[in-house]
PDB file of N, CA and C in Angstrom:
ATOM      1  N   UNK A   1      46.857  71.244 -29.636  1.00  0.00           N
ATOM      2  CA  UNK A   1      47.276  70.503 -30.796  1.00  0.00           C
ATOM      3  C   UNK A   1      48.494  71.134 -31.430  1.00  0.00           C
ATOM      4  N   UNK A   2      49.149  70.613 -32.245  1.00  0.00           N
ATOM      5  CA  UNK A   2      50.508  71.162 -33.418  1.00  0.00           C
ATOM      6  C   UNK A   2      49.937  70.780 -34.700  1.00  0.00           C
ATOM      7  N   UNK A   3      50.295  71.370 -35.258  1.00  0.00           N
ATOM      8  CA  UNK A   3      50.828  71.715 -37.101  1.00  0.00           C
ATOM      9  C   UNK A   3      51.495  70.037 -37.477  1.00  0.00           C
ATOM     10  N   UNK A   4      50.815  69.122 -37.901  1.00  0.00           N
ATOM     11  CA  UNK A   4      51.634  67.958 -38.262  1.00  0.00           C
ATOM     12  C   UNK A   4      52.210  68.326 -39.249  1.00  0.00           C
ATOM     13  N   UNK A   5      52.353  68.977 -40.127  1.00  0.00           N
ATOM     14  CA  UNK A   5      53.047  68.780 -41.625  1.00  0.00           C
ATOM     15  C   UNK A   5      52.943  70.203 -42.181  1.00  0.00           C
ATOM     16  N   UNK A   6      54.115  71.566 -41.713  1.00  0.00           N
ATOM     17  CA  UNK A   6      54.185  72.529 -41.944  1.00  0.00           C
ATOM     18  C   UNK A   6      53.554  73.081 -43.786  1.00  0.00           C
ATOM     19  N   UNK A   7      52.667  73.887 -43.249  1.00  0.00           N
ATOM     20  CA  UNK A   7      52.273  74.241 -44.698  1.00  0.00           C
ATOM     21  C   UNK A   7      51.064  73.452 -45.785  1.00  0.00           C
ATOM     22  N   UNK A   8      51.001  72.286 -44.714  1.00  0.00           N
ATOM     23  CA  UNK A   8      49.708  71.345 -45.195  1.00  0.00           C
ATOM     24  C   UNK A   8      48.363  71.785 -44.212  1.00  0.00           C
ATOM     25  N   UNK A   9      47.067  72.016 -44.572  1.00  0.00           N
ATOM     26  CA  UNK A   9      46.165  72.592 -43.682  1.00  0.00           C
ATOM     27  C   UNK A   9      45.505  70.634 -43.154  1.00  0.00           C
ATOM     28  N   UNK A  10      45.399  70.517 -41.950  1.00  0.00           N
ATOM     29  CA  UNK A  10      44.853  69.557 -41.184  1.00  0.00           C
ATOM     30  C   UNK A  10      43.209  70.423 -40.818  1.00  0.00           C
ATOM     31  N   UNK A  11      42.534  69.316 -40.192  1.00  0.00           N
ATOM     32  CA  UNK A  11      41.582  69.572 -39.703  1.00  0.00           C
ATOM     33  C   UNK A  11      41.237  69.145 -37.904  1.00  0.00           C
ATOM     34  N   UNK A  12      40.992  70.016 -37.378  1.00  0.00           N
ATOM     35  CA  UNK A  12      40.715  69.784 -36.288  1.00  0.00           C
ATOM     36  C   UNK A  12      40.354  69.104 -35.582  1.00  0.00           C
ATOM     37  N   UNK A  13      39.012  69.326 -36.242  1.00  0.00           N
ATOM     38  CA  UNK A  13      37.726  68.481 -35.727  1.00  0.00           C
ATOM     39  C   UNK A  13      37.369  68.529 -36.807  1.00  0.00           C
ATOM     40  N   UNK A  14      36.518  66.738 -37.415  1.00  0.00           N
ATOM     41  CA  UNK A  14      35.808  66.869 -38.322  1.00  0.00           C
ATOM     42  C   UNK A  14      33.863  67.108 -38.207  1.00  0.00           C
ATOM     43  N   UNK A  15      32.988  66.784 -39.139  1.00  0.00           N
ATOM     44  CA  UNK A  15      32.069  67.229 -38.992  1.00  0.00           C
ATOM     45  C   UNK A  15      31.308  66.558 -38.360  1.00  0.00           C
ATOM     46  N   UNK A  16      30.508  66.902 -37.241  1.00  0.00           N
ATOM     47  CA  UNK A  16      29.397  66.509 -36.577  1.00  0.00           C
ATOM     48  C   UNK A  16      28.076  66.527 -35.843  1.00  0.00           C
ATOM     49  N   UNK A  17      26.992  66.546 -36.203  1.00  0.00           N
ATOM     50  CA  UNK A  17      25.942  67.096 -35.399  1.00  0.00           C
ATOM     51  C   UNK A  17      25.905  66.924 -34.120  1.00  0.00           C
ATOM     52  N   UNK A  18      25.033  68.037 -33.917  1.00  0.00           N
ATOM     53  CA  UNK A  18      24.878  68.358 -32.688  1.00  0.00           C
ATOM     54  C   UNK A  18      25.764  69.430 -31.672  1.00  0.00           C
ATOM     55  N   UNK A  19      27.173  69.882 -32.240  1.00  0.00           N
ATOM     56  CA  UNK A  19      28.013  70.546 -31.756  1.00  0.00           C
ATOM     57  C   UNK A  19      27.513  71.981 -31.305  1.00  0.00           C
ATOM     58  N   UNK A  20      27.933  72.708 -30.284  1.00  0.00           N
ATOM     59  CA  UNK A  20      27.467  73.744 -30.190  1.00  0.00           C
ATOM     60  C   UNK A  20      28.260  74.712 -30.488  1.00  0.00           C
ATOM     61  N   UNK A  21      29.327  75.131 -30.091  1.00  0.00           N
ATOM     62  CA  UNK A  21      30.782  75.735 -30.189  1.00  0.00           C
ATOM     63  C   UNK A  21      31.730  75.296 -30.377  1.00  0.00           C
ATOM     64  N   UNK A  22      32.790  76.670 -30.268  1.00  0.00           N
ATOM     65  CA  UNK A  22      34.472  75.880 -30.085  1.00  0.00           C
ATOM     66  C   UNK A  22      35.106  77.266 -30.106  1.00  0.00           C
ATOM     67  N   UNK A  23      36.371  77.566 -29.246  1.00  0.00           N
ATOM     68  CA  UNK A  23      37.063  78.366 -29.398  1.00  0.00           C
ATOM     69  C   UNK A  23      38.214  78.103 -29.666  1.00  0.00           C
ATOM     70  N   UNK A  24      39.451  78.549 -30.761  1.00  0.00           N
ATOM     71  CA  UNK A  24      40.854  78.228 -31.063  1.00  0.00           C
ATOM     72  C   UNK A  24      41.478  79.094 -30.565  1.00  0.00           C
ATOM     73  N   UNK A  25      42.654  79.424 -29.961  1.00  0.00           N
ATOM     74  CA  UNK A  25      43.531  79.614 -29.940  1.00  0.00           C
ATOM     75  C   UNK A  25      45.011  79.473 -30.760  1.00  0.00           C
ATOM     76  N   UNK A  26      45.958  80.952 -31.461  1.00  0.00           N
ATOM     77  CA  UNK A  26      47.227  80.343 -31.745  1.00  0.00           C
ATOM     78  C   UNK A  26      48.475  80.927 -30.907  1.00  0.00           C
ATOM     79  N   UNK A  27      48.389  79.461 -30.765  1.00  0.00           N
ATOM     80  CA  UNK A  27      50.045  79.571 -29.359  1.00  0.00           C
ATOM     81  C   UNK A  27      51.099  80.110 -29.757  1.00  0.00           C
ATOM     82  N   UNK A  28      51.761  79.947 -31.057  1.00  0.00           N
ATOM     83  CA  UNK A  28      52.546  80.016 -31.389  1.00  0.00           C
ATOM     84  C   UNK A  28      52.771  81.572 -31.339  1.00  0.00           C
ATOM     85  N   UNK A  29      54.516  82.427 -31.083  1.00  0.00           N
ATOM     86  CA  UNK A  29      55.034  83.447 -30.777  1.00  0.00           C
ATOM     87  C   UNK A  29      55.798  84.173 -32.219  1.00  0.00           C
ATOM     88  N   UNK A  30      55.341  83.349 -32.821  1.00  0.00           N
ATOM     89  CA  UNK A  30      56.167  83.317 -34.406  1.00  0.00           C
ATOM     90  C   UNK A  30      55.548  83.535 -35.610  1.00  0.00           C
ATOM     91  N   UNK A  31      54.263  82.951 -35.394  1.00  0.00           N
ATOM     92  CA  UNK A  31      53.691  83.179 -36.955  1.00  0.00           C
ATOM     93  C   UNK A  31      52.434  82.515 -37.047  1.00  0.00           C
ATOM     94  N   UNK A  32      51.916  83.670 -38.148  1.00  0.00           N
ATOM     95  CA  UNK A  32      50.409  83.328 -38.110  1.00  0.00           C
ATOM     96  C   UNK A  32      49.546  82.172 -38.339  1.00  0.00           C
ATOM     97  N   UNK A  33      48.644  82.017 -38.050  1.00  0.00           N
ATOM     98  CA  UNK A  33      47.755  80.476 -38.396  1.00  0.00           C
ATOM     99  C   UNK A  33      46.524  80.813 -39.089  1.00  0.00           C
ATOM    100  N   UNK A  34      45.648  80.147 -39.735  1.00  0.00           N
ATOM    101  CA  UNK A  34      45.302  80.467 -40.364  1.00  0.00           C
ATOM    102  C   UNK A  34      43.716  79.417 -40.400  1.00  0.00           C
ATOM    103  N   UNK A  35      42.540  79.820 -40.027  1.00  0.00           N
ATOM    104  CA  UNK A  35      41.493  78.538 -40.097  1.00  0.00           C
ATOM    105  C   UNK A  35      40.710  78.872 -41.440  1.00  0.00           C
ATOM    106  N   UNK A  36      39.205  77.597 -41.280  1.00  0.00           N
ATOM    107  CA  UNK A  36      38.537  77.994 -42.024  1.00  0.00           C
ATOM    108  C   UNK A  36      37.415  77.122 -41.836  1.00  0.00           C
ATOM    109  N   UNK A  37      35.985  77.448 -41.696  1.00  0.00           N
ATOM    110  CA  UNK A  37      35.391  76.460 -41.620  1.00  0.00           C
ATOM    111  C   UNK A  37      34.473  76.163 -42.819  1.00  0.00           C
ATOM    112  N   UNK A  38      34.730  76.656 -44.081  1.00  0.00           N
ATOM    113  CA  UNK A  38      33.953  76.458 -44.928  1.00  0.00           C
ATOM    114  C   UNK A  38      35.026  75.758 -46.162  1.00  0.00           C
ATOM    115  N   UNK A  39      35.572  75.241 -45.648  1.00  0.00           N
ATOM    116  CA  UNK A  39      36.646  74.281 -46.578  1.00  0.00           C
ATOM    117  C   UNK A  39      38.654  74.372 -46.205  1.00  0.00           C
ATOM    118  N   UNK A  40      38.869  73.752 -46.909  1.00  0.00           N
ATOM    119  CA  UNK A  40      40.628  74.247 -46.519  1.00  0.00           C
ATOM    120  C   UNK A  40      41.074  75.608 -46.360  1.00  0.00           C
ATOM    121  N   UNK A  41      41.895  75.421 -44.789  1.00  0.00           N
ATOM    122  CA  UNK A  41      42.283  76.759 -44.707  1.00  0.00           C
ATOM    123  C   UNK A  41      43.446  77.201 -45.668  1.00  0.00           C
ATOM    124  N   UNK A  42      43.618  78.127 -46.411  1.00  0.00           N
ATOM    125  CA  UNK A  42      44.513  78.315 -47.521  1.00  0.00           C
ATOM    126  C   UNK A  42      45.083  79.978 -46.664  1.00  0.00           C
ATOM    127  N   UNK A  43      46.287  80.106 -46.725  1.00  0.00           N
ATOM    128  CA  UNK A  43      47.204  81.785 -46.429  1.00  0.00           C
ATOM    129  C   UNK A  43      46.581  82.308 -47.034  1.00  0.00           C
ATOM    130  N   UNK A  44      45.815  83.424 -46.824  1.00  0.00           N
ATOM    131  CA  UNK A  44      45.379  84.820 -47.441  1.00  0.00           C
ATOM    132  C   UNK A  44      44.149  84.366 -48.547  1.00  0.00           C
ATOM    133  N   UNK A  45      43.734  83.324 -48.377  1.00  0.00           N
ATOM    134  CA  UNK A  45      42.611  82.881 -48.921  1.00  0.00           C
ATOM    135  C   UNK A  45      41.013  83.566 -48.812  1.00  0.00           C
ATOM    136  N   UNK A  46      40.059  84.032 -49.371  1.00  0.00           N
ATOM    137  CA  UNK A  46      39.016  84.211 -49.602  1.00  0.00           C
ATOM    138  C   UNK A  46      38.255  82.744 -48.532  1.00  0.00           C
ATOM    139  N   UNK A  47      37.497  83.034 -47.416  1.00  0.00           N
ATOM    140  CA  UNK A  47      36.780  81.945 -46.311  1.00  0.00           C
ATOM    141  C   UNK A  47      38.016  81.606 -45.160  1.00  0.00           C
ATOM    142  N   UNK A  48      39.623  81.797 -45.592  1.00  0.00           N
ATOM    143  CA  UNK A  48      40.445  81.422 -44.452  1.00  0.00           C
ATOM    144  C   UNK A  48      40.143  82.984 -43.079  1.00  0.00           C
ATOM    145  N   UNK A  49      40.834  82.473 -42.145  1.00  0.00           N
ATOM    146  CA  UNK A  49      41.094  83.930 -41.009  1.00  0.00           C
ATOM    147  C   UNK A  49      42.227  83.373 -40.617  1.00  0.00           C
ATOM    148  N   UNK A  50      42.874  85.169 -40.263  1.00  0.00           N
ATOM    149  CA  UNK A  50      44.415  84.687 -39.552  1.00  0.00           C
ATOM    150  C   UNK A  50      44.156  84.895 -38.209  1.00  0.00           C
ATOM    151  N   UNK A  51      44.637  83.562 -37.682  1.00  0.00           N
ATOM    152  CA  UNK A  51      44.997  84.323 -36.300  1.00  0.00           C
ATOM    153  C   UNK A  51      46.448  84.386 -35.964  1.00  0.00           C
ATOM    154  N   UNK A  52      46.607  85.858 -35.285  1.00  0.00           N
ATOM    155  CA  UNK A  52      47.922  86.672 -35.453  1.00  0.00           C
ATOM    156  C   UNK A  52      48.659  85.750 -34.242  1.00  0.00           C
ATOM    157  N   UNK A  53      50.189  85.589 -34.168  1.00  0.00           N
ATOM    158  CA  UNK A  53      51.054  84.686 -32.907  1.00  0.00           C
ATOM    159  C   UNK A  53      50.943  86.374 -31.970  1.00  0.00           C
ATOM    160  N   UNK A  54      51.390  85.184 -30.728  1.00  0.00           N
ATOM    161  CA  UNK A  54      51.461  86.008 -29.465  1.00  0.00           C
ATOM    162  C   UNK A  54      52.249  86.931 -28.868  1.00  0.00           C
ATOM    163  N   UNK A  55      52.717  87.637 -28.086  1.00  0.00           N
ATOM    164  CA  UNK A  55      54.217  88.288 -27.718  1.00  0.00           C
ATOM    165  C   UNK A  55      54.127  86.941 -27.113  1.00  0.00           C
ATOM    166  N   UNK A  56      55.937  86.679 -27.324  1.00  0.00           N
ATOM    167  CA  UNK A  56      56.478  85.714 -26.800  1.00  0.00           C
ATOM    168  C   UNK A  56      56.673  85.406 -25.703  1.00  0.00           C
ATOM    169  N   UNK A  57      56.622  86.508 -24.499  1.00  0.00           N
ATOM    170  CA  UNK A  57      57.201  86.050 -23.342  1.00  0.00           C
ATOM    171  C   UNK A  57      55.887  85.861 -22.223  1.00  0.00           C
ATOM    172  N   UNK A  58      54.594  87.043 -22.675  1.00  0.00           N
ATOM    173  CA  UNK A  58      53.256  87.026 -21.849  1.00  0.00           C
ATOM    174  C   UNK A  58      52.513  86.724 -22.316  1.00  0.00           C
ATOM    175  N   UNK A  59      52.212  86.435 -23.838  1.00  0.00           N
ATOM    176  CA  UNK A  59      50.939  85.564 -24.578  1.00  0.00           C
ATOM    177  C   UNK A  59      49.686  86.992 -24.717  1.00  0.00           C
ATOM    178  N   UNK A  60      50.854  88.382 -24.192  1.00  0.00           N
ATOM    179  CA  UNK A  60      49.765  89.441 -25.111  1.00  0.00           C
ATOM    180  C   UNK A  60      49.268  89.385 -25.780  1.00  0.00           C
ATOM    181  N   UNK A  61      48.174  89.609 -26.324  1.00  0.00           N
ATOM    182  CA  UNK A  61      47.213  89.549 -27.327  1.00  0.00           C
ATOM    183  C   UNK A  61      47.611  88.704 -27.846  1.00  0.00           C
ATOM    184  N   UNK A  62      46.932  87.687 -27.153  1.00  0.00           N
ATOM    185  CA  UNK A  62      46.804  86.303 -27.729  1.00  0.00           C
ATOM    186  C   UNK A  62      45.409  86.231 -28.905  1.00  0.00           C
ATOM    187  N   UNK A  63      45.742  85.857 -30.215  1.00  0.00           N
ATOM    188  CA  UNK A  63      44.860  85.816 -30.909  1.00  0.00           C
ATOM    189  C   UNK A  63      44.129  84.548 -30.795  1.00  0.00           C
ATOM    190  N   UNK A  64      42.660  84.563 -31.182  1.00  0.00           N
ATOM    191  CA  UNK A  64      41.700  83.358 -30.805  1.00  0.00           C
ATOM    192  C   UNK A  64      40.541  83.442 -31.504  1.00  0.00           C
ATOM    193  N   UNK A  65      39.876  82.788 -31.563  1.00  0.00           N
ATOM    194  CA  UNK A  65      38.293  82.528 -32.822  1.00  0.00           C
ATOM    195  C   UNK A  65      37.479  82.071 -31.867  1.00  0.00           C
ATOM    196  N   UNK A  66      36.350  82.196 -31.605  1.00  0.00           N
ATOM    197  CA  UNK A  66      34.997  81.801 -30.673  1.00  0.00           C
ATOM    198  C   UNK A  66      34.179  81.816 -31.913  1.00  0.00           C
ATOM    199  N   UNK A  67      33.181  80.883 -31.706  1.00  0.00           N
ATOM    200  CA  UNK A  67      32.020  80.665 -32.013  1.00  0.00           C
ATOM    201  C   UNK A  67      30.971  80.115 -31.174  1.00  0.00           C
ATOM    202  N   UNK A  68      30.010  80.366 -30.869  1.00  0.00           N
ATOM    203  CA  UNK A  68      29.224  80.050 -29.895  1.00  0.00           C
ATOM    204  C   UNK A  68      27.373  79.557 -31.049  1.00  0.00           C
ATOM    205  N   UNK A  69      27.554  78.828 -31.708  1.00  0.00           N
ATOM    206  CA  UNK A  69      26.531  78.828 -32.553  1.00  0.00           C
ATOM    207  C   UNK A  69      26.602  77.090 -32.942  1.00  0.00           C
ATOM    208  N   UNK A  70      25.764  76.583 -33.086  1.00  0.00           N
ATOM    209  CA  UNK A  70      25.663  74.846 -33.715  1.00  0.00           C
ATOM    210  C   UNK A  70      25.663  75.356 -35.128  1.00  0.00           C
ATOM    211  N   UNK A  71      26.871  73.866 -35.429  1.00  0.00           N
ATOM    212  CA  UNK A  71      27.446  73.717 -36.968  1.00  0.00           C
ATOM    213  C   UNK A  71      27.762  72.397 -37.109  1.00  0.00           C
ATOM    214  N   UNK A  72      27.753  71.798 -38.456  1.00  0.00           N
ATOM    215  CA  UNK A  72      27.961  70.457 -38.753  1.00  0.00           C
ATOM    216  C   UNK A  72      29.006  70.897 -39.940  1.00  0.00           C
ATOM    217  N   UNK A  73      30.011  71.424 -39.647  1.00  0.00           N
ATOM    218  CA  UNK A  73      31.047  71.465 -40.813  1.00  0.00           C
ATOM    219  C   UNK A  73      32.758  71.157 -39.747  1.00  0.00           C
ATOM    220  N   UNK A  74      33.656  70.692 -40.409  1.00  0.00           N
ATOM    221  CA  UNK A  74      34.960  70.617 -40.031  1.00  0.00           C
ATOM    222  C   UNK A  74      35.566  71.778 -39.959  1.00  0.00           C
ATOM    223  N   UNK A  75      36.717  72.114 -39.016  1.00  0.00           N
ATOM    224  CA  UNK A  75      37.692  73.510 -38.726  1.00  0.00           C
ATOM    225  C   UNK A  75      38.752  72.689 -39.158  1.00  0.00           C
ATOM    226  N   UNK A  76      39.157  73.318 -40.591  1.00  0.00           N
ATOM    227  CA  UNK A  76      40.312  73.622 -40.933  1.00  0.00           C
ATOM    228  C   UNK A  76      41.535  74.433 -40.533  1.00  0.00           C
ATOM    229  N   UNK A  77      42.644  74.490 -40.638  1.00  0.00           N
ATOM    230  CA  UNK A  77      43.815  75.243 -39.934  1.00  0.00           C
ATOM    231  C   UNK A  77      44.847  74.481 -40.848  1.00  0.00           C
ATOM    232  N   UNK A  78      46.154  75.937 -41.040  1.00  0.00           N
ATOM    233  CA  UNK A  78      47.541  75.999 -41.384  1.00  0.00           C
ATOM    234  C   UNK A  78      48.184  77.178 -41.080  1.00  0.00           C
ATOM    235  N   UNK A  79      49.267  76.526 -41.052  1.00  0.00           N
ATOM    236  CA  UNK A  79      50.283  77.426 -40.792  1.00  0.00           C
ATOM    237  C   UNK A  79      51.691  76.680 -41.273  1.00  0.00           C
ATOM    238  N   UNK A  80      52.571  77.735 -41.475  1.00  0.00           N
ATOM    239  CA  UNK A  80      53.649  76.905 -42.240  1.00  0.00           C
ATOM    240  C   UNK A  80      54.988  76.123 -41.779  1.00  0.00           C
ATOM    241  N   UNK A  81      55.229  76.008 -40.901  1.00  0.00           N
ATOM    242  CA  UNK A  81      56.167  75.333 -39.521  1.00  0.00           C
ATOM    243  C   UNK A  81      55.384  74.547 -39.143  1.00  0.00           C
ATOM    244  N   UNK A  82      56.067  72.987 -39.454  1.00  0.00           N
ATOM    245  CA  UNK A  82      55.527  71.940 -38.157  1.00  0.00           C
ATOM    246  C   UNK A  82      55.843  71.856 -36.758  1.00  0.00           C
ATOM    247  N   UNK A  83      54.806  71.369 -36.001  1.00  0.00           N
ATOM    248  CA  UNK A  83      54.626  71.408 -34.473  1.00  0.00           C
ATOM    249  C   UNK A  83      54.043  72.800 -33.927  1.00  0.00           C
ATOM    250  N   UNK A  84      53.944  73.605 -35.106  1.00  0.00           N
ATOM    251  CA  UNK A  84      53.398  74.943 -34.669  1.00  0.00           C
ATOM    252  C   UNK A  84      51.860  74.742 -33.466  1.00  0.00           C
ATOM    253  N   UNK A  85      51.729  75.711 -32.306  1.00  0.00           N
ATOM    254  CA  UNK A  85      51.088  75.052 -31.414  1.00  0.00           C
ATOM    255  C   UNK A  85      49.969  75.781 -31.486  1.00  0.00           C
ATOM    256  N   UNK A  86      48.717  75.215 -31.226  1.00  0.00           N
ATOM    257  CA  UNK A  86      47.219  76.528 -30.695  1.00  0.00           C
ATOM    258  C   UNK A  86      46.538  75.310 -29.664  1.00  0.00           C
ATOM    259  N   UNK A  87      45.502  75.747 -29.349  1.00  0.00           N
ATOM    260  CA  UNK A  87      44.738  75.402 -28.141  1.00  0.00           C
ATOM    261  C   UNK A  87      43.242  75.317 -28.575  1.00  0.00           C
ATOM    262  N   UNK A  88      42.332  74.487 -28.499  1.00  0.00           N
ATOM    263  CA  UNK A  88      41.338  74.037 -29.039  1.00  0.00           C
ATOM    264  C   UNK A  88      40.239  73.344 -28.354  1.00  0.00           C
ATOM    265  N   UNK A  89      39.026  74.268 -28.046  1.00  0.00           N
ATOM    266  CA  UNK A  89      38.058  73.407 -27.207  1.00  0.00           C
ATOM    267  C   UNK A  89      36.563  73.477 -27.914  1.00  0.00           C
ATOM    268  N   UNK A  90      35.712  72.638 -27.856  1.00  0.00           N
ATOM    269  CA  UNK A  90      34.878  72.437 -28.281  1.00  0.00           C
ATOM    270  C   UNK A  90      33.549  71.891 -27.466  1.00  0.00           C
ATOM    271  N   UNK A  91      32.713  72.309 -27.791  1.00  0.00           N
ATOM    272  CA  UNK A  91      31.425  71.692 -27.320  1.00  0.00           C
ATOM    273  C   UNK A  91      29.851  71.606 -27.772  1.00  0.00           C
TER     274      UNK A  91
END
């Protein structure tokens, strides 16, 4: 997925039973992202997490979020550049 509207937090996925997991990924080589699953992800917010961008050229320490647990709440995410990129799977 991308960042539709730099600096506005979107939601991922919204809420639904039955889900079991999901792991994020942030693609981006530039700058941090930021989730949350207990309401809007807000920068440096109290419930947000950063995930840190990548080295640019090998995706070194690529930062990422796992959860492996059933939840009925939405994943929030921002970051402040639109089209900013991460990677997102769920199940």
């Amino acid at each position: 997925g991308t960042i539709t509207a730099g600096g506005t937090a979107q939601n991922v996925f919204g809420t639904a039973t039955g889900r079991a997991g999901f792991q994020i990924a942030n693609l981006d080589t530039t700058e941090v992202m930021w989730i949350s699953l207990t309401g809007t992800a807000t920068a440096g917010a109290v419930g947000s997490y950063p995930l840190a961008p990548a080295t640019a050229t090998t995706f070194a320490g690529l930062s990422s979020y796992y959860s492996n647990y059933g939840f009925n709440t939405a994943l929030s995410v921002v970051a402040a550049t639109t089209a900013h990129k991460f990677s997102c799977t769920r199940w």
